[in-house]
N, C-alpha and C. Protein backbone atom coordinates (compact mmCIF):
# COMPACT_ATOMS: atom_id res chain seq x y z
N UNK A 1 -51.40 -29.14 -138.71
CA UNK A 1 -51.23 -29.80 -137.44
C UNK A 1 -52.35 -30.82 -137.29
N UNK A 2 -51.91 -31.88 -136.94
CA UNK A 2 -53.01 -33.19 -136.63
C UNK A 2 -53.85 -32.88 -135.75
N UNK A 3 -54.77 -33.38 -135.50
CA UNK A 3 -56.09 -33.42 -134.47
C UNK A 3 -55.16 -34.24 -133.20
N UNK A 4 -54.50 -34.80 -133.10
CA UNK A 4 -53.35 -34.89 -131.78
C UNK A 4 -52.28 -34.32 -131.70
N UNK A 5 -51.85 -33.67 -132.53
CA UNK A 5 -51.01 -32.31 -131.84
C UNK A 5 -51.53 -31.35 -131.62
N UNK A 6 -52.64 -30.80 -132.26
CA UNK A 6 -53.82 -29.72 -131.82
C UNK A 6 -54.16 -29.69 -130.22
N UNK A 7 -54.35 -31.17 -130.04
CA UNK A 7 -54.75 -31.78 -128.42
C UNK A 7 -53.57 -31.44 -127.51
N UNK A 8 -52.08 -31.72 -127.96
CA UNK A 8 -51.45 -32.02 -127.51
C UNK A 8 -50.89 -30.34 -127.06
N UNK A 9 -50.72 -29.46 -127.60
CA UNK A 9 -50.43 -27.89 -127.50
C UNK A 9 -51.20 -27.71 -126.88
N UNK A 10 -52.39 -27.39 -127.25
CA UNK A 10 -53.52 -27.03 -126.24
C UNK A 10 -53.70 -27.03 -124.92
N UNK A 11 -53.88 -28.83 -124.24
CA UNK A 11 -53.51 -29.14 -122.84
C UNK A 11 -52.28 -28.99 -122.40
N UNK A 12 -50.73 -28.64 -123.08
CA UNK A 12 -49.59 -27.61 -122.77
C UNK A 12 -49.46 -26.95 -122.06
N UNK A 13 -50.69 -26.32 -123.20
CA UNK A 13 -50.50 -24.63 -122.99
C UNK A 13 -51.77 -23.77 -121.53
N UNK A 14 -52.55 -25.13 -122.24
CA UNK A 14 -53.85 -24.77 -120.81
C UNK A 14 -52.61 -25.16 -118.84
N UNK A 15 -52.13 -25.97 -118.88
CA UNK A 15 -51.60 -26.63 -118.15
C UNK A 15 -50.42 -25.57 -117.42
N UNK A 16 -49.59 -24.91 -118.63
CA UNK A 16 -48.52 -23.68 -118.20
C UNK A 16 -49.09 -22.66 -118.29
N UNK A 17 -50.13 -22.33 -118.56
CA UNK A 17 -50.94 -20.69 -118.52
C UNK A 17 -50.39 -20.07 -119.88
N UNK A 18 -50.26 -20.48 -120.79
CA UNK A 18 -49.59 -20.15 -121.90
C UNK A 18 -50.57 -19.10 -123.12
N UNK A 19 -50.53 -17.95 -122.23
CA UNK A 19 -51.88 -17.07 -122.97
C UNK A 19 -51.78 -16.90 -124.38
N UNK A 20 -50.75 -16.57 -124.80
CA UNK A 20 -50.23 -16.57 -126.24
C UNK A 20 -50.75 -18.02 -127.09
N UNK A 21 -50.19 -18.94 -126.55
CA UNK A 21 -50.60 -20.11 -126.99
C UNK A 21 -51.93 -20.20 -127.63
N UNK A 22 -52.86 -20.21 -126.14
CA UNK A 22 -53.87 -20.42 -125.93
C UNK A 22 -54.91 -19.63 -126.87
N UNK A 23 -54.19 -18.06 -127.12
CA UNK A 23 -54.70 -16.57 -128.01
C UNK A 23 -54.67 -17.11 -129.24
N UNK A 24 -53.86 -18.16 -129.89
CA UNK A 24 -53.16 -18.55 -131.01
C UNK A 24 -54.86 -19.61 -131.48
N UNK A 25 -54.65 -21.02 -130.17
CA UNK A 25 -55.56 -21.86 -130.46
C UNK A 25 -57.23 -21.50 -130.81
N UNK A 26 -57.57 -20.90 -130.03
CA UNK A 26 -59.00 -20.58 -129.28
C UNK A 26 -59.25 -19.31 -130.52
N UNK A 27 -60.61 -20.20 -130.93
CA UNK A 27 -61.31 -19.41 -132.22
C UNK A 27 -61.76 -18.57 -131.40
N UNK A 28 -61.90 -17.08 -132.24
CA UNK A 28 -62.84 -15.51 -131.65
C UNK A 28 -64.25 -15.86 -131.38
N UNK A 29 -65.05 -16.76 -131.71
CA UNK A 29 -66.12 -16.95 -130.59
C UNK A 29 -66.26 -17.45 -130.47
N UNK A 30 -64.92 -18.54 -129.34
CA UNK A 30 -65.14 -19.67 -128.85
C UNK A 30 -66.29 -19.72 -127.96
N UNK A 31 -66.65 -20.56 -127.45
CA UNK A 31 -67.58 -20.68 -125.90
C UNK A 31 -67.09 -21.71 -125.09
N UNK A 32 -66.63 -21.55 -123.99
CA UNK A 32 -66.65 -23.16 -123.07
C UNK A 32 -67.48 -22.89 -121.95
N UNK A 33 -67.99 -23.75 -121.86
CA UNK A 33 -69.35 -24.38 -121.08
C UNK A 33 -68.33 -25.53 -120.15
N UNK A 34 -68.84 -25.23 -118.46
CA UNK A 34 -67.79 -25.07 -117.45
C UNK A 34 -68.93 -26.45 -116.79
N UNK A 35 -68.43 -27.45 -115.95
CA UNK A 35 -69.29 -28.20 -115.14
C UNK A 35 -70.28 -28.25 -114.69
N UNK A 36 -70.69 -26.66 -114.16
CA UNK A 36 -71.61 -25.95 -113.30
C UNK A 36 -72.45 -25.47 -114.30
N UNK A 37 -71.90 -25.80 -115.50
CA UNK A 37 -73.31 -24.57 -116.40
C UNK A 37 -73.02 -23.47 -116.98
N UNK A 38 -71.72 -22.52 -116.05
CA UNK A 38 -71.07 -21.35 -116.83
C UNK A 38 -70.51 -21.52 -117.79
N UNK A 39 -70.55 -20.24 -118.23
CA UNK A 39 -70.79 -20.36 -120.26
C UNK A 39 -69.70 -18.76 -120.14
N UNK A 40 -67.71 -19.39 -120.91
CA UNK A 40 -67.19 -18.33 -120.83
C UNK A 40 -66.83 -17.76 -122.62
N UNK A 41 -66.96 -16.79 -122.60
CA UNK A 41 -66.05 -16.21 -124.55
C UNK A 41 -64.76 -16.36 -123.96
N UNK A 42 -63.95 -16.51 -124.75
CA UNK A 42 -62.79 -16.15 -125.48
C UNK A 42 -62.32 -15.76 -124.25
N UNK A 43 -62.06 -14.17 -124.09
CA UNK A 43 -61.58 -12.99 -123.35
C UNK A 43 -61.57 -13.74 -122.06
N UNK A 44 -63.01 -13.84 -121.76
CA UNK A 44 -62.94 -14.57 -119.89
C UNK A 44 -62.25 -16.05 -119.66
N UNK A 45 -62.21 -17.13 -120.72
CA UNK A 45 -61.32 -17.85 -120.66
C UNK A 45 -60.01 -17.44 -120.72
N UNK A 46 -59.35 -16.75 -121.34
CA UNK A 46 -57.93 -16.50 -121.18
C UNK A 46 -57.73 -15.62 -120.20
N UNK A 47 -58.47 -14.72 -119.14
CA UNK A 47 -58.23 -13.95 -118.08
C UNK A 47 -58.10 -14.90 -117.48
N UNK A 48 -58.54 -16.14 -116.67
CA UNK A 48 -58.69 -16.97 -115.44
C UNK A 48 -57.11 -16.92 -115.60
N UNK A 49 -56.47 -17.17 -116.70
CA UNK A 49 -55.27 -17.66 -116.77
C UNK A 49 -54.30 -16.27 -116.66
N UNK A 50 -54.26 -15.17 -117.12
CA UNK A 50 -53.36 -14.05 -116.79
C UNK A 50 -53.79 -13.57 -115.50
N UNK A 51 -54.84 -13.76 -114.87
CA UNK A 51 -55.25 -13.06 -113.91
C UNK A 51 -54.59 -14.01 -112.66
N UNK A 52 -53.53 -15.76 -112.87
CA UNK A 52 -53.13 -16.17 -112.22
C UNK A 52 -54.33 -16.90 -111.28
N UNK A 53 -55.86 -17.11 -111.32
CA UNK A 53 -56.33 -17.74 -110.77
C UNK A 53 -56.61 -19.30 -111.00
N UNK A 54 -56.39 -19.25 -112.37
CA UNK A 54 -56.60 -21.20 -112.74
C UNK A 54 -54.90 -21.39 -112.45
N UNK A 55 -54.71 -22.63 -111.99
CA UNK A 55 -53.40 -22.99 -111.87
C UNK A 55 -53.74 -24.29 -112.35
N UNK A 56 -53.05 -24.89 -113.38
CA UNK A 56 -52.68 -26.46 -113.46
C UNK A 56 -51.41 -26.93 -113.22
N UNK A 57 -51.51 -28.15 -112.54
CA UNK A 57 -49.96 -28.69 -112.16
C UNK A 57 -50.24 -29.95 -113.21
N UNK A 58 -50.97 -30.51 -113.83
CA UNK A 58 -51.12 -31.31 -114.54
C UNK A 58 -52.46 -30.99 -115.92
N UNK A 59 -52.31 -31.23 -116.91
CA UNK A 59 -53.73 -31.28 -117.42
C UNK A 59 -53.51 -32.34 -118.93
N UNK A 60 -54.77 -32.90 -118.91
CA UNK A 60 -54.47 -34.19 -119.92
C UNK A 60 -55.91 -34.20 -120.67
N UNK A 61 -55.65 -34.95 -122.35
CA UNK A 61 -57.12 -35.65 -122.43
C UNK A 61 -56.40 -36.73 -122.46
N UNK A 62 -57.16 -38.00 -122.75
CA UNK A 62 -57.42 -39.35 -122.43
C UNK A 62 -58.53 -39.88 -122.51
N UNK A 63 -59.01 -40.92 -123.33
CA UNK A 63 -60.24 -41.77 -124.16
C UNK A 63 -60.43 -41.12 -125.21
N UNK A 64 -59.47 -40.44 -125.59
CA UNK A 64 -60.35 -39.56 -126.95
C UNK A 64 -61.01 -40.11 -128.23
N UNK A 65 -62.02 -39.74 -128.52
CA UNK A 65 -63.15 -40.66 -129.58
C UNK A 65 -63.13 -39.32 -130.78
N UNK A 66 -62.67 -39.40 -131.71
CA UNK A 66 -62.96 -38.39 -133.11
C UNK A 66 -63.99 -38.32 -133.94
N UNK A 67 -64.69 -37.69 -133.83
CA UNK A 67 -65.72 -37.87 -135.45
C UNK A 67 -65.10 -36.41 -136.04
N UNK A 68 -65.31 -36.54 -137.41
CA UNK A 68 -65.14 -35.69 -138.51
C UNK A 68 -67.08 -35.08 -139.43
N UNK A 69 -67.96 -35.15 -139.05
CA UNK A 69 -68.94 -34.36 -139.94
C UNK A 69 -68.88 -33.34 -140.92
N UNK A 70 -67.50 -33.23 -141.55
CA UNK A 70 -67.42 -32.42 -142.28
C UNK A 70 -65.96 -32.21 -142.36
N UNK A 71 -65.43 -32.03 -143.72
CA UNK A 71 -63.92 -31.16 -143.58
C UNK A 71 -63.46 -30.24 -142.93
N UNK A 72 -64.14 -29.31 -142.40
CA UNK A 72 -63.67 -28.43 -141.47
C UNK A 72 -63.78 -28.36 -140.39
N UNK A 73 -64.45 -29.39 -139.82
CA UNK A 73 -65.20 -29.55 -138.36
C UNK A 73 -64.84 -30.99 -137.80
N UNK A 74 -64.07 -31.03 -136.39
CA UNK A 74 -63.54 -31.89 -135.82
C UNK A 74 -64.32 -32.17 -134.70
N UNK A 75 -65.23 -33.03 -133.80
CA UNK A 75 -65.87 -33.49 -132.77
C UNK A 75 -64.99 -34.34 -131.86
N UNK A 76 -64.45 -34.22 -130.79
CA UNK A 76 -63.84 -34.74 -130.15
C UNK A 76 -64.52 -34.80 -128.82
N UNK A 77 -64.90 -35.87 -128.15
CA UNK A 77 -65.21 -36.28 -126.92
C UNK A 77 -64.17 -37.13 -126.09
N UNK A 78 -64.06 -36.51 -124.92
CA UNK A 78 -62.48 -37.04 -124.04
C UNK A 78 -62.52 -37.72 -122.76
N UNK A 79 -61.76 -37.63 -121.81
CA UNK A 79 -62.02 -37.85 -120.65
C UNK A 79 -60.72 -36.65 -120.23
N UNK A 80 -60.84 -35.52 -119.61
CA UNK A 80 -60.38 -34.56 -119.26
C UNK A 80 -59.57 -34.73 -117.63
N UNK A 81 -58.15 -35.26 -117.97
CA UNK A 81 -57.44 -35.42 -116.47
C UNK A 81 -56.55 -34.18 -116.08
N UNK A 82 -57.05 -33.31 -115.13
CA UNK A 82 -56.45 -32.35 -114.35
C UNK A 82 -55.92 -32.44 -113.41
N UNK A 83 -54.92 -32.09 -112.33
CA UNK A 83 -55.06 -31.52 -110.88
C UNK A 83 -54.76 -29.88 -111.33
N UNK A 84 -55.67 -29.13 -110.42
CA UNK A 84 -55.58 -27.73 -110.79
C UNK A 84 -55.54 -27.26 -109.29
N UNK A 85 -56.04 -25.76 -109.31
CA UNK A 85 -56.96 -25.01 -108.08
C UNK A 85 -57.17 -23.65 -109.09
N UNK A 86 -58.70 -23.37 -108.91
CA UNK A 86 -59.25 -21.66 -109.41
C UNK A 86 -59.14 -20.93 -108.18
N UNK A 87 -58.70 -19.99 -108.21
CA UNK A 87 -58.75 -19.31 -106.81
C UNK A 87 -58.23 -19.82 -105.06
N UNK A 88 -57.32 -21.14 -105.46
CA UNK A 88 -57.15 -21.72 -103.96
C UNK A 88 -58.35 -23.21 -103.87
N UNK A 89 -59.26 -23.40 -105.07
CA UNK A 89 -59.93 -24.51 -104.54
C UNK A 89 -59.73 -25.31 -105.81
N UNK A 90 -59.72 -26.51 -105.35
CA UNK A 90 -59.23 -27.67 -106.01
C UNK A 90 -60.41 -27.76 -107.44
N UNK A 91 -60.06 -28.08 -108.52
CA UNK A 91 -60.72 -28.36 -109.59
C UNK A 91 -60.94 -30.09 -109.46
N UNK A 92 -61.63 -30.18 -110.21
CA UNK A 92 -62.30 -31.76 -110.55
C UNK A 92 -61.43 -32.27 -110.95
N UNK A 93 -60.87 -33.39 -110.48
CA UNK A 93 -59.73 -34.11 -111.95
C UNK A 93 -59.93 -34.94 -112.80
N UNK A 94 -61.40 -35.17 -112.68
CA UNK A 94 -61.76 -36.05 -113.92
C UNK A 94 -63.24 -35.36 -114.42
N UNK A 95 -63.38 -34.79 -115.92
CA UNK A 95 -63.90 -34.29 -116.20
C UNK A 95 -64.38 -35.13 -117.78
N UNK A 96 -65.22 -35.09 -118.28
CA UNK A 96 -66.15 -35.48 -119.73
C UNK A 96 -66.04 -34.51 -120.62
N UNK A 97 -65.05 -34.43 -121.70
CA UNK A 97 -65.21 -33.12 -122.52
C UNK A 97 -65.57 -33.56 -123.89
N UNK A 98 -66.55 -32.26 -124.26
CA UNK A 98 -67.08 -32.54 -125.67
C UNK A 98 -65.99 -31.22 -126.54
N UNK A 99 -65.40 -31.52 -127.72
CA UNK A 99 -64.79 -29.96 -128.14
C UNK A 99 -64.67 -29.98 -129.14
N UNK A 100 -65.33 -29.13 -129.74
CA UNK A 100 -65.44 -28.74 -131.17
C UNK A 100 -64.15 -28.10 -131.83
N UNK A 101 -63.73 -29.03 -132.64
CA UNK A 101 -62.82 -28.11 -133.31
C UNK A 101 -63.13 -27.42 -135.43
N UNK A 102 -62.75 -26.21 -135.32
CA UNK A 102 -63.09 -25.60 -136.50
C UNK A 102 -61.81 -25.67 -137.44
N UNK A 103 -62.01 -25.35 -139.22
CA UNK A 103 -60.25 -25.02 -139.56
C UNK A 103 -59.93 -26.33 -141.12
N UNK A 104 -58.76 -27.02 -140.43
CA UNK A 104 -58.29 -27.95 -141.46
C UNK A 104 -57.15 -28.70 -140.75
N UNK A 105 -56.37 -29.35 -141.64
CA UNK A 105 -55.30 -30.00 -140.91
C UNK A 105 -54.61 -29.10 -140.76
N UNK A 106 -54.24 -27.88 -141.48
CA UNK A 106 -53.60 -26.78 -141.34
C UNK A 106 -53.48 -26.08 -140.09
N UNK A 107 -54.50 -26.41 -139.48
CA UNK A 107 -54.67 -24.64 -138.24
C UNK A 107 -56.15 -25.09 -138.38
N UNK A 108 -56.12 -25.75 -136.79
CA UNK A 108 -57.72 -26.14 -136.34
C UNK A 108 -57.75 -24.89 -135.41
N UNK A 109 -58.96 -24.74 -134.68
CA UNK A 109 -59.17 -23.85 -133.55
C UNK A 109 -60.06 -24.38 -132.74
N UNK A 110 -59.85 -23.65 -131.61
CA UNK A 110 -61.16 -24.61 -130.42
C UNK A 110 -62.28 -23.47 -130.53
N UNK A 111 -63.14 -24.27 -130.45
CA UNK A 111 -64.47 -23.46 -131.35
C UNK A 111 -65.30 -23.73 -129.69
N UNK A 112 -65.55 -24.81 -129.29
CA UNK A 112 -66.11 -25.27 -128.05
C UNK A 112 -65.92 -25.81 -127.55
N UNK A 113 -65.92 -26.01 -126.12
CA UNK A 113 -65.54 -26.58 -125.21
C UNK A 113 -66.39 -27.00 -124.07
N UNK A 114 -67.22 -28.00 -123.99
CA UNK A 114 -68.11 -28.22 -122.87
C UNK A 114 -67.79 -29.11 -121.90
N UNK A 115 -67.62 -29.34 -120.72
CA UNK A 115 -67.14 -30.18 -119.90
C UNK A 115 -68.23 -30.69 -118.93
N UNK A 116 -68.07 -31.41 -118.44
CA UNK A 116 -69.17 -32.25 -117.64
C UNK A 116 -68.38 -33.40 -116.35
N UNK A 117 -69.34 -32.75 -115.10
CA UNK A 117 -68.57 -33.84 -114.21
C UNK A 117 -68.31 -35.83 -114.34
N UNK A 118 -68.12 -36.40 -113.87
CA UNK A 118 -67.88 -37.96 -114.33
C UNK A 118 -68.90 -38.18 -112.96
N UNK A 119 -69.79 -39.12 -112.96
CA UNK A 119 -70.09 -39.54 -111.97
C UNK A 119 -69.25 -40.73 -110.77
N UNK A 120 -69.00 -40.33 -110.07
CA UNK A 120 -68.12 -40.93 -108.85
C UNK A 120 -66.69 -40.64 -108.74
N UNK A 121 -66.49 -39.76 -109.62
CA UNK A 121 -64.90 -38.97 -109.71
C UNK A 121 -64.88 -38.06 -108.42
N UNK A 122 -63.41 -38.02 -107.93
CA UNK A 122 -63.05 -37.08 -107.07
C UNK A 122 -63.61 -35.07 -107.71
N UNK A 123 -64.37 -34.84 -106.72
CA UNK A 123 -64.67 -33.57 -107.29
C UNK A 123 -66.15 -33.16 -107.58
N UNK A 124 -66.62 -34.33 -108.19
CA UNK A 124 -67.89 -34.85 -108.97
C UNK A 124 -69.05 -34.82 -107.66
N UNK A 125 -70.32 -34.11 -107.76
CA UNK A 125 -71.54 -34.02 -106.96
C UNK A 125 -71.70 -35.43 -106.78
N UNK A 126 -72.39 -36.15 -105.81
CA UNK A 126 -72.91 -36.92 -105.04
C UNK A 126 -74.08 -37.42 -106.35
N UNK A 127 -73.97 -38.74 -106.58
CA UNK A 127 -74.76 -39.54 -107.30
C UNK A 127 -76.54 -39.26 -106.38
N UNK A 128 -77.30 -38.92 -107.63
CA UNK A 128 -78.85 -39.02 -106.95
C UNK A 128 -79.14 -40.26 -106.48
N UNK A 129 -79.87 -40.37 -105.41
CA UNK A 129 -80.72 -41.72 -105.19
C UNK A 129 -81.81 -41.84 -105.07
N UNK A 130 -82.47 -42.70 -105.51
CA UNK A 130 -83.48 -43.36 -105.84
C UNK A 130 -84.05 -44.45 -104.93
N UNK A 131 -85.42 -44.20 -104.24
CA UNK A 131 -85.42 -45.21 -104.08
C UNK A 131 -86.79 -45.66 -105.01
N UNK A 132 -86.86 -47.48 -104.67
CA UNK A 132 -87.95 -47.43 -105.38
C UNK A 132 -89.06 -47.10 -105.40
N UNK A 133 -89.10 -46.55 -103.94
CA UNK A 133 -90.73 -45.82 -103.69
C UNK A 133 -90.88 -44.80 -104.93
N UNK A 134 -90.34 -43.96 -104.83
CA UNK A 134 -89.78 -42.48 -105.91
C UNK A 134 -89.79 -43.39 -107.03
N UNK A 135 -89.25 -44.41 -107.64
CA UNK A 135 -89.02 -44.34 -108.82
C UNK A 135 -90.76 -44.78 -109.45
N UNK A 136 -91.32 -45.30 -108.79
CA UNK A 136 -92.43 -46.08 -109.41
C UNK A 136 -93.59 -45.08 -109.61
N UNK A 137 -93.47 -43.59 -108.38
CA UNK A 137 -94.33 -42.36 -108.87
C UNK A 137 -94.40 -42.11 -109.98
């Protein structure tokens, strides 16, 4: 499977709650590293989704940039388009993802997953300010 159909199942399957799918993609010690800093395995990523609290009505990548460092190792950096809700509250819909993929063209796996807010995206913390008093300390 290509490094865009890999993409393409994946955000599917993340999108329909597709645990099987998802059990299929997601290497045994994956990690994804969440906006906020939380850091989930495997197991706690695929509960949000049987446990019915992540909901996606949409989920996408978009800008995707590839590097390859190796035959078995895929680097993909994205721009991550959602509308969701975890628990009843709205997810970010524009998110920065870094994701490691492990494997071959055969059967990649998501090895990591780190996401990061966009600055000035719906969702996204309030840009710091500066003024120049502060900056020149």
């Amino acid at each position: 499977m290509s490094l865009t159909e890999f993409c393409d199942r994946w955000a599917a399957a993340e999108r329909d709650a597709d645990v099987t799918t998802l059990d299929a993609l997601i290497h045994a010690e994956f990690c994804g590293v969440g906006p906020l800093g939380f850091t989930l395995d495997k197991d706690a990523w695929l509960q949000r989704h049987r446990d019915g609290d992540l909901r996606y009505e949409t989920f996408g990548l978009e800008e995707v940039m590839t590097r390859r460092p190796a035959a078995d190792v895929a680097v993909l950096t994205a721009r991550h388009e959602a509308t969701g809700t975890y628990r009843g509250v709205l997810t970010p819909s524009a998110l920065r993802a870094t994701i490691v993929l492990t494997g071959d063209d055969d059967r990649w796996k998501l090895q990591t997953l780190h996401l990061s807010f966009i600055a000035g995206t719906p969702g996204a913390p309030p840009l710091p300010r500066t003024t120049s008093a502060e900056a020149a300390r």
